[in-house]
Protein backbone atom coordinates (compact mmCIF):
# COMPACT_ATOMS: atom_id res chain seq x y z
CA UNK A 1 72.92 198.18 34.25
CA UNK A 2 70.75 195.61 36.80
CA UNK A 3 71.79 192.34 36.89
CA UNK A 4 69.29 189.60 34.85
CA UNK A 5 67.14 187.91 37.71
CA UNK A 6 65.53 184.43 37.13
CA UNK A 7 62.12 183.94 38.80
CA UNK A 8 62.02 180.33 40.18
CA UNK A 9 60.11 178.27 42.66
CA UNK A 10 61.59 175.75 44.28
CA UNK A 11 60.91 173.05 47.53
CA UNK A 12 64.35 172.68 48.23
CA UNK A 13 64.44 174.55 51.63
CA UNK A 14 61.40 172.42 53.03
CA UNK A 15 63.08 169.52 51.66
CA UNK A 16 66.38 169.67 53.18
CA UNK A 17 64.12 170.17 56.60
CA UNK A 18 61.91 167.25 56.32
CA UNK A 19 64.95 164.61 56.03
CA UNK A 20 65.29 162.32 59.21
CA UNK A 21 69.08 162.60 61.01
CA UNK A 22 71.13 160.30 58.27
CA UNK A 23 75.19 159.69 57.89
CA UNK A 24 75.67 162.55 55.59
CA UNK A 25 74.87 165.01 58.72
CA UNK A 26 76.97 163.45 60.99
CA UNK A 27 79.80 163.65 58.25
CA UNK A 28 78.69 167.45 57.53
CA UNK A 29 78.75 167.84 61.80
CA UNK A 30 82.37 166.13 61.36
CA UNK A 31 83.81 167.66 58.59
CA UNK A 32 82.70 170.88 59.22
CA UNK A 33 82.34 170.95 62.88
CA UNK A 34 86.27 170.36 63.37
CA UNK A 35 86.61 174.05 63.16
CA UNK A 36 85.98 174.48 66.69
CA UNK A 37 88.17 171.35 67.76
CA UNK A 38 91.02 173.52 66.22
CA UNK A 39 90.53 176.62 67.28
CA UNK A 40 89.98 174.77 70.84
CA UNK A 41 93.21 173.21 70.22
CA UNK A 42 95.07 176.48 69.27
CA UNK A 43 93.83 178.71 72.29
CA UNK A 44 94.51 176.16 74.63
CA UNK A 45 98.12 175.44 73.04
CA UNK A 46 98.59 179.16 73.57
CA UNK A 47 97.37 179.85 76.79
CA UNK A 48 98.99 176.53 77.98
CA UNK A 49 102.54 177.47 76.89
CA UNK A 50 102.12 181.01 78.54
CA UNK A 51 104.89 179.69 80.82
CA UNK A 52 107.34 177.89 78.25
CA UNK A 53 107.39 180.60 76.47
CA UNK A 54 108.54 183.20 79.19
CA UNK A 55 110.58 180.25 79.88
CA UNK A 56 111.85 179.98 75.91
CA UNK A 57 116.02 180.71 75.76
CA UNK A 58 114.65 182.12 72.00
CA UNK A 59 111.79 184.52 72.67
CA UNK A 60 111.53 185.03 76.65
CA UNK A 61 108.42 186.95 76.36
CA UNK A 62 106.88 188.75 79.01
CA UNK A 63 103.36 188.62 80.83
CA UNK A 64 102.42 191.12 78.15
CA UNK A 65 104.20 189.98 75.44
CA UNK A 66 102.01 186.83 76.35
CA UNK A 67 98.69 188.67 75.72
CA UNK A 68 99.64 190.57 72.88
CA UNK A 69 99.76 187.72 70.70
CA UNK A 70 96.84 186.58 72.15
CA UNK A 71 95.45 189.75 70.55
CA UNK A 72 97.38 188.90 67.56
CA UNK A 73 95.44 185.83 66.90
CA UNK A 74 92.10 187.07 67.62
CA UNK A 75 93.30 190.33 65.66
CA UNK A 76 93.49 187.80 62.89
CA UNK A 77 90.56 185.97 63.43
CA UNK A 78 88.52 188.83 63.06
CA UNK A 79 89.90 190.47 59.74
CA UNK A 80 89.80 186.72 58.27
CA UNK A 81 85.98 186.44 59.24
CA UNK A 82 85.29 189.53 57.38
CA UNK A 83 87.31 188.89 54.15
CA UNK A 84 86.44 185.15 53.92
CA UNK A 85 82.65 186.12 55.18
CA UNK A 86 82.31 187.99 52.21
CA UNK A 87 84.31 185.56 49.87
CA UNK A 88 81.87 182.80 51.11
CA UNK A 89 78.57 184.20 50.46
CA UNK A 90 80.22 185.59 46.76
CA UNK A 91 81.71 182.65 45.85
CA UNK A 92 80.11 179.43 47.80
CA UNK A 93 79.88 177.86 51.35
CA UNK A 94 82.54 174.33 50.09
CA UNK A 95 85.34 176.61 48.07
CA UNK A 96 86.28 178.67 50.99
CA UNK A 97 86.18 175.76 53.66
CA UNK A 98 89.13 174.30 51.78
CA UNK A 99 90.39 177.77 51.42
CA UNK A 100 90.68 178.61 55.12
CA UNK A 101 91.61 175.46 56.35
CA UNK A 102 94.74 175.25 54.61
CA UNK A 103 95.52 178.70 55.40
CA UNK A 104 95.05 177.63 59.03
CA UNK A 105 97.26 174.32 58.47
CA UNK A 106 100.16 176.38 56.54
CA UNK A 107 100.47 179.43 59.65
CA UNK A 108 100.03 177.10 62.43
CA UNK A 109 102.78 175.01 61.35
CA UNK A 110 104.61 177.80 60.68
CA UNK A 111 104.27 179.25 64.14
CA UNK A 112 106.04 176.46 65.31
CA UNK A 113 109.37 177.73 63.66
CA UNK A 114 109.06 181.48 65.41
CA UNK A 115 112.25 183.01 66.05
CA UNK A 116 111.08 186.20 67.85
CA UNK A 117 108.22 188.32 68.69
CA UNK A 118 107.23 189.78 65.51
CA UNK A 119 107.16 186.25 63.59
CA UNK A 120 105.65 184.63 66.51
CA UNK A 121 102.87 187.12 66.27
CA UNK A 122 102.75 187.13 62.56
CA UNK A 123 102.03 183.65 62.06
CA UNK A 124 99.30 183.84 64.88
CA UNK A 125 97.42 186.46 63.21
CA UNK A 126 97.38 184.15 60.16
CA UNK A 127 96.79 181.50 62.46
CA UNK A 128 93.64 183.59 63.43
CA UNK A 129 92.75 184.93 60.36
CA UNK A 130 92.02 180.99 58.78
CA UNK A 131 90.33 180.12 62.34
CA UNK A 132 87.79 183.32 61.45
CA UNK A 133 87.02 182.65 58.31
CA UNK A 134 85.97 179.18 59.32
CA UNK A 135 83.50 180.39 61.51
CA UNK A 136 81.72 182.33 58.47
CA UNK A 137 82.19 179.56 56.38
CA UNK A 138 81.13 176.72 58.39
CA UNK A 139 78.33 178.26 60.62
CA UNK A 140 76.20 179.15 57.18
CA UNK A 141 77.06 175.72 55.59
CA UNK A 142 75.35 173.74 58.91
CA UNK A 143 73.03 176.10 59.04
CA UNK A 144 71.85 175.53 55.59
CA UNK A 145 72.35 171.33 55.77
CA UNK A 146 71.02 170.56 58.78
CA UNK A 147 67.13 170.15 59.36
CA UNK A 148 65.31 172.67 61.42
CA UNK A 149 64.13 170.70 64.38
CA UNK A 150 67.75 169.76 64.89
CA UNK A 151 69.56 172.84 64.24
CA UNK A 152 69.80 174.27 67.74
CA UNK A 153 71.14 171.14 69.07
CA UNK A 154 73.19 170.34 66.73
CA UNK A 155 75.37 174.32 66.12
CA UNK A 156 75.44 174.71 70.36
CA UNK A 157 77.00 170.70 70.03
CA UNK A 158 79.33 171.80 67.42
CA UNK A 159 80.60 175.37 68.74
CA UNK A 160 81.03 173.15 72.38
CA UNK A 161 83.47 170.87 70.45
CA UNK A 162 85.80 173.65 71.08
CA UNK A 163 86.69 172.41 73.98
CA UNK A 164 87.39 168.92 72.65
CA UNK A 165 89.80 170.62 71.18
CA UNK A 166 91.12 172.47 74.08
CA UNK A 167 90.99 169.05 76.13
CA UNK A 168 93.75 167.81 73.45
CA UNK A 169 95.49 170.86 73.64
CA UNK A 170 95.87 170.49 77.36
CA UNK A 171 96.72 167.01 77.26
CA UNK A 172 99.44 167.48 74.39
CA UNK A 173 100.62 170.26 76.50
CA UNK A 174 100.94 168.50 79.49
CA UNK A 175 102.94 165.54 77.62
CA UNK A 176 105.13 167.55 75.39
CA UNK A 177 106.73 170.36 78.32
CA UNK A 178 106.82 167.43 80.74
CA UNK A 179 110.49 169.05 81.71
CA UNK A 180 113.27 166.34 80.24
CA UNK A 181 111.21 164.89 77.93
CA UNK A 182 112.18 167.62 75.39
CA UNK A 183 114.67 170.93 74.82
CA UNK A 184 113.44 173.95 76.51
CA UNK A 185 112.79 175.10 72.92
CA UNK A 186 111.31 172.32 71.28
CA UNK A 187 108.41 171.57 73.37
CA UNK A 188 106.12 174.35 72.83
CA UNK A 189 107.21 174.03 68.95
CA UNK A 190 106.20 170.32 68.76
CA UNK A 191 102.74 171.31 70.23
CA UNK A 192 101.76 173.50 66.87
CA UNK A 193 101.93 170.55 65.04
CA UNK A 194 98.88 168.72 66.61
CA UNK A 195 96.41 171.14 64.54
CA UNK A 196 98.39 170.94 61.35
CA UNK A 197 98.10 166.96 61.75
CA UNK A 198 94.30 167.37 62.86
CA UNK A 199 93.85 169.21 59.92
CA UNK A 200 95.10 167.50 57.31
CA UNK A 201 93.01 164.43 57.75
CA UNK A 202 89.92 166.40 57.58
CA UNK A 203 91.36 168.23 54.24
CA UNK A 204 90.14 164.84 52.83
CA UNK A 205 86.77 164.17 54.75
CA UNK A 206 85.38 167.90 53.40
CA UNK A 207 86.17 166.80 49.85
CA UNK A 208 82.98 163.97 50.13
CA UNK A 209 80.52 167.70 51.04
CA UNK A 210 78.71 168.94 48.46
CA UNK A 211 77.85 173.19 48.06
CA UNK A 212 74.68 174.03 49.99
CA UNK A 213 71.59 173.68 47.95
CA UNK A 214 70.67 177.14 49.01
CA UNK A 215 73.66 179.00 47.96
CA UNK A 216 73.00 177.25 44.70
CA UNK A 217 69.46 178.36 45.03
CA UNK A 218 69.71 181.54 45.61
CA UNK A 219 72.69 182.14 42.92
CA UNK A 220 70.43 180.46 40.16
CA UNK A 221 72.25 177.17 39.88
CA UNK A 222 68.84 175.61 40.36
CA UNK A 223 69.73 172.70 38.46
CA UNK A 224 73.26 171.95 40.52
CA UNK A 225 70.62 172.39 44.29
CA UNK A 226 68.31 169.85 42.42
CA UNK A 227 71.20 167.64 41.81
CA UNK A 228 72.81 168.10 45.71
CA UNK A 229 69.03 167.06 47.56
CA UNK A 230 68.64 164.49 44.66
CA UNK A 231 71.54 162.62 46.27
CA UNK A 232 71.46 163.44 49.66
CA UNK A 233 67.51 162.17 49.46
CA UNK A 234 69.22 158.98 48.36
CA UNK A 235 70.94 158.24 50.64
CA UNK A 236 68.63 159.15 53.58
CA UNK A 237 65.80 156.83 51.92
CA UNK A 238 63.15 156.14 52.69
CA UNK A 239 62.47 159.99 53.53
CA UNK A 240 59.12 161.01 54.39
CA UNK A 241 56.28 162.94 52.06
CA UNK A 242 57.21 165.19 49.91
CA UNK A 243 56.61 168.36 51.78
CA UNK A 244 53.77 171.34 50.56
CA UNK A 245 55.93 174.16 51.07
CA UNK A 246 57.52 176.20 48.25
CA UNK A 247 59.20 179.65 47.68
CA UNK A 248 59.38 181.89 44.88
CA UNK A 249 62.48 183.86 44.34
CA UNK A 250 64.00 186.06 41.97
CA UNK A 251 67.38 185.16 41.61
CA UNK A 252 70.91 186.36 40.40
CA UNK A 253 74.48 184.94 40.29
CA UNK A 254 75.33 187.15 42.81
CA UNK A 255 73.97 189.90 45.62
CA UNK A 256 75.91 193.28 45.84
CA UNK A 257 78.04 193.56 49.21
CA UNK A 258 75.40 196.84 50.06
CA UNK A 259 72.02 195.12 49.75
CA UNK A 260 74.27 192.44 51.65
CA UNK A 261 74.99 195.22 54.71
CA UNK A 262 71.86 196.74 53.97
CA UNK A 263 69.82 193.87 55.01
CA UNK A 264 72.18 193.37 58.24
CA UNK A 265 72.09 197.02 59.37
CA UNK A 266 68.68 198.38 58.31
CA UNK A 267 66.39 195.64 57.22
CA UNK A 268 67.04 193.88 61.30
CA UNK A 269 68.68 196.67 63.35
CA UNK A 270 67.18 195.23 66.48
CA UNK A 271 68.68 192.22 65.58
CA UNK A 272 71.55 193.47 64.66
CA UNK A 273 71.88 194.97 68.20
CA UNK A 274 71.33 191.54 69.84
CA UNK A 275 73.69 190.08 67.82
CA UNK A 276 76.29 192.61 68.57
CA UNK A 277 75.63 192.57 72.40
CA UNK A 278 75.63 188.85 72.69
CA UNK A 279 78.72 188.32 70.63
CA UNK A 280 80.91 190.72 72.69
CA UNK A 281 79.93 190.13 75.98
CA UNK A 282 80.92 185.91 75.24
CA UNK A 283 84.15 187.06 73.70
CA UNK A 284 84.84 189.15 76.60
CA UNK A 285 83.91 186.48 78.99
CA UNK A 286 85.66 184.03 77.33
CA UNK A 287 88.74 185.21 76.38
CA UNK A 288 89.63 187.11 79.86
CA UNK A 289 89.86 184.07 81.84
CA UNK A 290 90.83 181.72 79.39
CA UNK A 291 93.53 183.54 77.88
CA UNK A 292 94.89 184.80 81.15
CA UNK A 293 94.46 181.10 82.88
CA UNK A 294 97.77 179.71 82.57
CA UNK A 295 99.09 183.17 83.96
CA UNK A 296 96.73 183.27 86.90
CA UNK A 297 97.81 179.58 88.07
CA UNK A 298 101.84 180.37 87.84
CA UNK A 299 101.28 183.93 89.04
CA UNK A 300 99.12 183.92 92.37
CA UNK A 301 99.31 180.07 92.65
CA UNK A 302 102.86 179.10 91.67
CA UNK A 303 101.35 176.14 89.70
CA UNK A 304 104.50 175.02 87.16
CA UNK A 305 104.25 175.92 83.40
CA UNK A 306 104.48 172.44 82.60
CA UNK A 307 101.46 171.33 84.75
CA UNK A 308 99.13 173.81 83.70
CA UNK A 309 97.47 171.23 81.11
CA UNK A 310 96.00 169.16 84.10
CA UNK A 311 93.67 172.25 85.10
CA UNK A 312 92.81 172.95 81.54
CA UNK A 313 91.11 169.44 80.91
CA UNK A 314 88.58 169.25 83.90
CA UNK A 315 87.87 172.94 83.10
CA UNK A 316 87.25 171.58 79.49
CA UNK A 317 84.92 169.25 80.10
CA UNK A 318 82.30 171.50 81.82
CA UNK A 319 82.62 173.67 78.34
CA UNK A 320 81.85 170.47 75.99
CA UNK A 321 78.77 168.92 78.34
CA UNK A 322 77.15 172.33 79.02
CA UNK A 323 76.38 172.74 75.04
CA UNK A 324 75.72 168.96 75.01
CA UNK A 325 73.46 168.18 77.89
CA UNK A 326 71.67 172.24 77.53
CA UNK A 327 71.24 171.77 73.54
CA UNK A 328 68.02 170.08 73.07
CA UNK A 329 66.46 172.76 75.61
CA UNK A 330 67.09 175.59 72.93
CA UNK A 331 64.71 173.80 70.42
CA UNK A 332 62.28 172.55 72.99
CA UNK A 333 62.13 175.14 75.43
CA UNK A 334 63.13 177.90 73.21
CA UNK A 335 66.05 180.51 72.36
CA UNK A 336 65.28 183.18 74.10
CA UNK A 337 64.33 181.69 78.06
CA UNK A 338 67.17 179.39 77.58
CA UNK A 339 69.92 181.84 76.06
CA UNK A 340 68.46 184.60 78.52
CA UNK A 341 69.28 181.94 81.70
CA UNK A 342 72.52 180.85 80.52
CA UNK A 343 73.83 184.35 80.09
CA UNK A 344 72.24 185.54 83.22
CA UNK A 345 73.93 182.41 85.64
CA UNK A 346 77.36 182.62 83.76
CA UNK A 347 77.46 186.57 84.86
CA UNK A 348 76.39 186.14 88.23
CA UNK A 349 78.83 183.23 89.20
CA UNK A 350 81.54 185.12 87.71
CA UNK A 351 81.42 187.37 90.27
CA UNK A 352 80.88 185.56 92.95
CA UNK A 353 83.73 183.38 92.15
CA UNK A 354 85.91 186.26 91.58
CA UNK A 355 85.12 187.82 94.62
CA UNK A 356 86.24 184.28 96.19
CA UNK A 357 89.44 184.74 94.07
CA UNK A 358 90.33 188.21 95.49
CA UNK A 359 89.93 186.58 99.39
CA UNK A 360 92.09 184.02 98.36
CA UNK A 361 89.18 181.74 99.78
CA UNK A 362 90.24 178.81 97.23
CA UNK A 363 93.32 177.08 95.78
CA UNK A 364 94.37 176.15 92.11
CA UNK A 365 92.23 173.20 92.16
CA UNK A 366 88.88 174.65 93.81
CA UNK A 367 88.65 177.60 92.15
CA UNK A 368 89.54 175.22 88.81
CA UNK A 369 86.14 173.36 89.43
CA UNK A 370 83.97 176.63 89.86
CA UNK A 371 85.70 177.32 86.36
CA UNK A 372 84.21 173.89 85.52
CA UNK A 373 80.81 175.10 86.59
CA UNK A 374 80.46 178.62 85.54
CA UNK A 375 81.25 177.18 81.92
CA UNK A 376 79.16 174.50 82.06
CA UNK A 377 76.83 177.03 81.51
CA UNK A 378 78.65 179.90 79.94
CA UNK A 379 79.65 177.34 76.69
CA UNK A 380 75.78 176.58 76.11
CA UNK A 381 75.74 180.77 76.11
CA UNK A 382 78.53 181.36 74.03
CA UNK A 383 77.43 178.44 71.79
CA UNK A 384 74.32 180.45 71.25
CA UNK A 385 75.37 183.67 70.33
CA UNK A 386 76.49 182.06 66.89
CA UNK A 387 73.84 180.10 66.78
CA UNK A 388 71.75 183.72 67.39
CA UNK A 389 73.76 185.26 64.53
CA UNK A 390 73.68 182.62 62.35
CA UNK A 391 69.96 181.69 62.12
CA UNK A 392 68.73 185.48 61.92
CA UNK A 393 69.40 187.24 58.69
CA UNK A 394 68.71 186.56 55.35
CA UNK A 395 70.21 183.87 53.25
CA UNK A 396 72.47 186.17 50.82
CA UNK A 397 73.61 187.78 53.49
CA UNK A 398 74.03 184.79 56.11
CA UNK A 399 77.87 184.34 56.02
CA UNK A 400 78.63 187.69 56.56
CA UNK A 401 76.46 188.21 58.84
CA UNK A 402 78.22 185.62 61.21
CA UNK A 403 81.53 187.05 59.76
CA UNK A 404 80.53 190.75 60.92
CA UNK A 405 79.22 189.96 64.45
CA UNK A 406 82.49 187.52 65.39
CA UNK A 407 84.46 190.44 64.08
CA UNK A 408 82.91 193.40 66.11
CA UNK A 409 82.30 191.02 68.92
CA UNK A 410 85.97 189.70 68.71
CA UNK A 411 87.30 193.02 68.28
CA UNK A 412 85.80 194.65 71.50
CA UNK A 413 85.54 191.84 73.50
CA UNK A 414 88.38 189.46 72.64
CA UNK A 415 90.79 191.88 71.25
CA UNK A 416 90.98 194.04 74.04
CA UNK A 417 90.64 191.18 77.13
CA UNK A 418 93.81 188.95 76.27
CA UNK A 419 95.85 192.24 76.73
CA UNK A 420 94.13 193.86 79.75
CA UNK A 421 93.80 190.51 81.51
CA UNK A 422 97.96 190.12 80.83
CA UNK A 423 98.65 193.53 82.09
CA UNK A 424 96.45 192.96 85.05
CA UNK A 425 97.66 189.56 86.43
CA UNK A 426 101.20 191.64 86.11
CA UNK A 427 100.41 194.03 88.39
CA UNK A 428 100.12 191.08 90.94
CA UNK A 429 97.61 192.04 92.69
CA UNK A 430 94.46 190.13 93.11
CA UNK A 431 91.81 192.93 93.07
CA UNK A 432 93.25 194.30 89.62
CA UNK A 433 91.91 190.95 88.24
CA UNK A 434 88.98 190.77 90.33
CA UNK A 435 87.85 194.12 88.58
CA UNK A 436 88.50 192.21 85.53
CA UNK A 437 85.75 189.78 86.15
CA UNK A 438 83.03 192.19 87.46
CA UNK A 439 83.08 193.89 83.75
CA UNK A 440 83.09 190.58 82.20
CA UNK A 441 80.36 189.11 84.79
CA UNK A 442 78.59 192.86 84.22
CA UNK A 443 78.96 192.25 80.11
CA UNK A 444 76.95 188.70 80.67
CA UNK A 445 74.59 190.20 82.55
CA UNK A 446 73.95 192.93 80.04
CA UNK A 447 73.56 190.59 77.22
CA UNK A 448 70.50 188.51 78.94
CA UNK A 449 68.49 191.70 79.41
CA UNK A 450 68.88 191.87 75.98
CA UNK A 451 67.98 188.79 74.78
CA UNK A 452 64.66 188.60 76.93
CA UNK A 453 63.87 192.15 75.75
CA UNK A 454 64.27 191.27 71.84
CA UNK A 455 65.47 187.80 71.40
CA UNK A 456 64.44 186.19 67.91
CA UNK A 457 62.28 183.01 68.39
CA UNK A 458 63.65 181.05 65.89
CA UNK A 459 63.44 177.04 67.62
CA UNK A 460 61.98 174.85 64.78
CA UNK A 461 61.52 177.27 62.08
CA UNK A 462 63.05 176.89 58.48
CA UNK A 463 65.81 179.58 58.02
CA UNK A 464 63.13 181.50 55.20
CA UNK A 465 60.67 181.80 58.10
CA UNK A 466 62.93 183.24 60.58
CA UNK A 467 64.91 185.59 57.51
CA UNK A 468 62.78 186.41 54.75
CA UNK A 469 65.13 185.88 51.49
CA UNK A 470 66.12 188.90 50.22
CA UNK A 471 65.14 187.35 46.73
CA UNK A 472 61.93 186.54 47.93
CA UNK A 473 58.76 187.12 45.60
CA UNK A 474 55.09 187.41 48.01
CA UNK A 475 52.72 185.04 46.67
């Protein structure tokens, strides 16, 4: 039997987008936005401690064992998006952010009592699995908080904090395998436990966030949404005019996972496409160099495990000011010229910086700042494939939308590179890895064809513009 649908009209969407930049966004941007400061943190911790843990007297991994459970966590991170993608759109944006953040804070700390290579990997795939369901559950949640003119600024400033995250990674790195300052054993152990700290203290700020107003809407809590802008219009007085716009809908307490897939697959499938392409070609990209870093420095530049940190934190900054200083282009300017160019430069310097690599035409340190370069530009890129993802589909079906996309992309791109890009510094041989960045450089190039063939021009537009509501009633 059909579910009962309510017919309702509400302003709540054109409210939330008319309020000026208040205190309850920048808590939203910090509450929420710590998602990528961890998962910063972890891949950094990982790829940082390549070395101490070939080094470990416990585990002794090799090059491959290395970027296996790299794959592990990314393995994670993409069954997690898909579970808790679903799980957030079913059950509400602000139940499963507490949800996946402590199962991120309970498998990180366990990581740091591994005793092999089986529990090591274990606890990173659950590691990975909390770190994807954030994604799903946070991207929507901004998405549906933050006012339109600001949104594109404000998710590529967020997905950049990543690497504020990776900048403390580096640094704890560097401090805790300084060699003498702790047991062979200890030190990679003791740096697990900067997330689980991290963590906690934002456990507390996410309790002061209410649900989104338009999961409520959509899921016929009218009266709870009413309740949410009620407030947050309080404390952003004075606000300006109450805006013109409304939307009829015809609601239910829930949409079926199909109609959800449906409207991914079929209702956008050239969306869909861009999506897909966009998302694997940045996992790719990402995850082949940064993954394989630490081993590239010790292997062909006999750079010490316990100094790798140092050339993670210059390399970091480029990655957090590229999504900062680009951001306010994307909503000026536009999505698709600017995602297009950042796409486009990030492939081509890739291989011209490789190519560099292979002639062994610079050192640890030179070819550390063309790192710093390339992702200057290559974080506002990768920053705006979720942001691409994110914006595009219907509300219903928003969360696992971004769950589904991270997933595929992750799964082809960032699944697959951690291992190949282990098994290829191994060989030793700098034209294995070389090869390795003319598919990623190739992938990046790919992906801005496609976004200046079909990209969705979505700068300044309420979410309902951009994705009609599958509830939606025509006037």
């Amino acid at each position: 039997m059909a579910e009962r649908r309510s017919i309702i009209e509400t302003d709540i969407p054109a409210r939330l987008d008319r309020l000026p930049w208040t205190r309850f966004h920048t808590l939203v941007v910090v509450a929420l936005g710590v998602t990528w400061i961890l998962d910063g943190l972890e891949v950094t911790v990982a790829g940082s401690i390549a070395g101490a843990l070939q080094e470990s007297p416990v585990l002794r991994f090799s090059a491959a064992a290395v970027g296996g459970v790299g794959s592990a966590y990314l393995a994670g991170a993409v069954l997690g998006a898909l579970l808790f993608g679903y799980l957030t759109d079913r059950f509400g944006r602000r139940k499963l952010f507490f949800v996946t953040l402590g199962l991120y804070l309970t498998a990180t700390a366990a990581t740091a009592a591994a005793w092999d290579f089986a529990s090591f990997a274990l606890f990173r795939f659950l590691t990975g699995a909390g770190i994807g369901g954030e994604y799903a559950a946070i991207n929507s949640a901004i998405q549906e908080l933050v006012p339109a003119r600001f949104r594109g600024r404000t998710d590529l400033a967020i997905n950049g904090s990543f690497w504020l995250g990776a900048a403390l990674g580096a640094a704890g790195t560097v401090a805790l395998l300084q060699p003498g300052r702790l047991p062979p054993d200890l030190g990679w152990r003791a740096a697990f436990g900067i997330g689980a700290v991290l963590g906690l203290g934002i456990l507390l700020l996410r309790s002061f966030l209410p649900e989104s107003p338009r999961w409520l809407v959509l899921h016929d809590r009218l009266g709870e949404a009413e309740d949410v802008i009620d407030a947050i219009e309080r404390r952003a007085a004075p606000v300006p005019p109450a805006p013109a716009g409304r939307i009829r809908l015809a609601v239910s307490s829930r949409t079926p996972v199909a109609r959800m897939a449906l409207a991914i697959l079929r209702d956008y499938p050239r969306r869909a496409l861009l999506g897909l392409v966009l998302m694997g070609a940045q996992a790719f990209f990402y995850n082949a160099i940064f993954f394989s870093y630490a081993l590239v420095l010790t292997r062909f530049y006999a750079v010490p495990s316990a100094s790798v940190g140092w050339y993670i934190l210059p390399f970091a900054l480029g990655n957090f000011l590229g999504p900062l200083v680009l951001g306010p282009l994307f909503d000026t300017l536009g999505r698709k010229p600017m995602i297009g160019a950042t796409y486009a430069l990030s492939g081509i310097l890739l291989a011209i910086v490789g190519y560099l690599f292979r002639e062994g035409l610079v050192d640890a340190a030179q070819l550390t700042a063309c790192w710093t370069v390339i992702f200057f530009f290559a974080s506002a890129a990768a920053s705006s494939a979720y942001l691409t993802v994110s914006e595009s589909f219907p509300l219903e079906a928003r969360a696992l939308a971004i769950a589904l996309f991270y997933a595929i992309g992750t799964a082809t791109g960032g699944v697959i590179s951690p291992w190949l890009f282990g098994m290829l510094v191994g060989t030793g041989e700098r034209s294995a890895v070389f090869a390795g960045y003319l598919v990623g450089a190739g992938l990046m190039i790919l992906a801005a064809v496609t976004e200046f063939a079909i990209g969705v021009k979505a700068e300044r537009r309420p979410l309902e513009s951009v994705a009609r509501p599958l509830s939606s009633i025509a006037d």
